[in-house]
Protein backbone atom coordinates (compact mmCIF):
# COMPACT_ATOMS: atom_id res chain seq x y z
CA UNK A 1 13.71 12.28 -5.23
CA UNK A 2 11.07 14.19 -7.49
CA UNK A 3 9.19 15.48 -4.53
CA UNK A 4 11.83 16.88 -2.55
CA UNK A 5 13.43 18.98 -5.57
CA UNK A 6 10.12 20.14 -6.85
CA UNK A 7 9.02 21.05 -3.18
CA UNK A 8 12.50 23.02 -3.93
CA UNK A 9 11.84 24.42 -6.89
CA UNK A 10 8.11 25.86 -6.70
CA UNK A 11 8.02 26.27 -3.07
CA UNK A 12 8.92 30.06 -3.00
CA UNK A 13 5.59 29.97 -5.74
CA UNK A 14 3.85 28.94 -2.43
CA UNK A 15 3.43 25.25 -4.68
CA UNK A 16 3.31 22.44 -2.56
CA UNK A 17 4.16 19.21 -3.77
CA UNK A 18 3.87 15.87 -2.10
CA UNK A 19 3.41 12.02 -3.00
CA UNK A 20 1.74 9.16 -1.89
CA UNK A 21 2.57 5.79 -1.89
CA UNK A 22 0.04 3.10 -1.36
CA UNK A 23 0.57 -0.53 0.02
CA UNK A 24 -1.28 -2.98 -1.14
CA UNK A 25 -4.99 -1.57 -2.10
CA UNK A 26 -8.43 -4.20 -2.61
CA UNK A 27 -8.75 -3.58 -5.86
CA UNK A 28 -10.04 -5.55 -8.93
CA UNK A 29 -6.32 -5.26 -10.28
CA UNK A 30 -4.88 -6.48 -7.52
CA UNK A 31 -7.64 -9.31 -7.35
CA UNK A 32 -6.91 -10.23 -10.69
CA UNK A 33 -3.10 -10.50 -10.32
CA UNK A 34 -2.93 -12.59 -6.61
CA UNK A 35 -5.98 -14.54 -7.52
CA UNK A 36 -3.96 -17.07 -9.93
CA UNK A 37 -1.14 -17.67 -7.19
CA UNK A 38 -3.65 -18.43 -4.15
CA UNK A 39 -5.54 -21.25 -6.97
CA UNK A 40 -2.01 -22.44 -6.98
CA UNK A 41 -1.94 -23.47 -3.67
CA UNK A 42 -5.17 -24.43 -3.59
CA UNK A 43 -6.98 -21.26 -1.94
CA UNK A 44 -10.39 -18.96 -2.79
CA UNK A 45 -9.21 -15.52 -3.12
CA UNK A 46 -10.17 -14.72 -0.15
CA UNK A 47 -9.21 -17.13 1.57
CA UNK A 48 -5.06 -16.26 0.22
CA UNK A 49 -5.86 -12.49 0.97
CA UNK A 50 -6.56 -13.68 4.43
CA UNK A 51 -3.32 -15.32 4.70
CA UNK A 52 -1.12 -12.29 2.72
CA UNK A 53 -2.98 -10.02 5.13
CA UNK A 54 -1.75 -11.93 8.83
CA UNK A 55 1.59 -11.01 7.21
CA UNK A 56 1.05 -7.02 7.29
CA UNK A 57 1.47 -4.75 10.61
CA UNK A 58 -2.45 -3.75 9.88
CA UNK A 59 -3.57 -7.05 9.21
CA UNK A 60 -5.54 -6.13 6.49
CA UNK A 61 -5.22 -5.04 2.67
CA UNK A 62 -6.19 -1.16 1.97
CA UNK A 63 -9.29 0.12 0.70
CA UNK A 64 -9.31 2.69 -2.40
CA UNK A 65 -11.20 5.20 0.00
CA UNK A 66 -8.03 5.28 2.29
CA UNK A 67 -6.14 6.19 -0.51
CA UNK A 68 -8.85 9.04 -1.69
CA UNK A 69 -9.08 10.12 2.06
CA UNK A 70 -5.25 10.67 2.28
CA UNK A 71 -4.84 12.79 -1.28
CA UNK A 72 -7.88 14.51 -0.22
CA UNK A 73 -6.13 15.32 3.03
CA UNK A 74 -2.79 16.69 1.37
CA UNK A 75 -4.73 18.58 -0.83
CA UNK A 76 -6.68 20.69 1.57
CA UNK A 77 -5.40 23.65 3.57
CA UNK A 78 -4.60 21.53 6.73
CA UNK A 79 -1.53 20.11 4.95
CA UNK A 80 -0.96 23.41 3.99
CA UNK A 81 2.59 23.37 5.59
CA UNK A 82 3.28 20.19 4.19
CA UNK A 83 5.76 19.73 1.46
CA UNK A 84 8.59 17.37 -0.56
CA UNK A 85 6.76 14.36 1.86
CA UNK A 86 6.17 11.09 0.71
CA UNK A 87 3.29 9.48 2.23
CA UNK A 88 3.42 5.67 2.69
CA UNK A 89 -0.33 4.51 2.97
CA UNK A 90 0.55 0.99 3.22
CA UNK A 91 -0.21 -1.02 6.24
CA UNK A 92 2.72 -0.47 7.38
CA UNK A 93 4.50 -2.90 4.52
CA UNK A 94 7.93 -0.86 4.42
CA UNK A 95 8.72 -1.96 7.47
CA UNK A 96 8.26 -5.49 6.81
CA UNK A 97 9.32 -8.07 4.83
CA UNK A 98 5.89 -8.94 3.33
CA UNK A 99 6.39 -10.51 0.01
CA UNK A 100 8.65 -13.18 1.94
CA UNK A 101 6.75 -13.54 4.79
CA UNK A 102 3.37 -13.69 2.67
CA UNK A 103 5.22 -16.48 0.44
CA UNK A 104 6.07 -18.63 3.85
CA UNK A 105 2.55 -17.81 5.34
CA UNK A 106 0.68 -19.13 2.03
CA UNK A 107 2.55 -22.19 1.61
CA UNK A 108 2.27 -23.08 5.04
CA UNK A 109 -1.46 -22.77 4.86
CA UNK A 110 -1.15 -24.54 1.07
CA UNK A 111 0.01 -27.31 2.74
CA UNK A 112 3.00 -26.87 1.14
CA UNK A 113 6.42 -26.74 3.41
């Protein structure tokens, strides 16, 4: 992984390096690309991210700010022993199933199934 060996690598530099990986984040983007599905079954966009969301540990999709608060975080000097991690900031979707569950949960509520 490109975290671990570059925590490796630069580490006796005293050069910290870690990642974060975000879940599923309210965004315009991500608007834009679950938007035509839920019109598929019949749903306002809010309406389908309700439904995606009953299917995440959290309940709930990710704010940018979340994101911003964690990177903010790892970059101060209270993660200053932290290094070669890879944060998941996701709602707990890795230890989930959510695109499947999220595809059953919608086209229950489509009607559909």
């Amino acid at each position: 992984m490109p975290t671990t060996q570059t925590a490796l690598d630069y580490g006796s530099k005293n050069i910290r390096c870690k990642a974060v990986c975000p879940g599923g984040i309210k965004t315009a983007m991500v608007e834009k690309e679950f938007g035509p599905f839920g019109k598929m079954l019949g749903m306002e966009p809010e309406e389908y991210f309700k439904v995606i969301s009953e299917s995440l540990p959290l309940k709930r999709f990710g704010e940018p700010s979340e994101i911003a608060g964690m990177c903010a975080f790892l970059a101060s000097d209270d993660a200053s022993f932290t290094t070669g991690a890879a944060m998941l900031v996701d709602a707990g979707t890795a230890i989930v199933d959510v695109v499947g569950a999220s595809i059953s949960a919608s086209l229950r509520e489509g009607g559909i199934g």
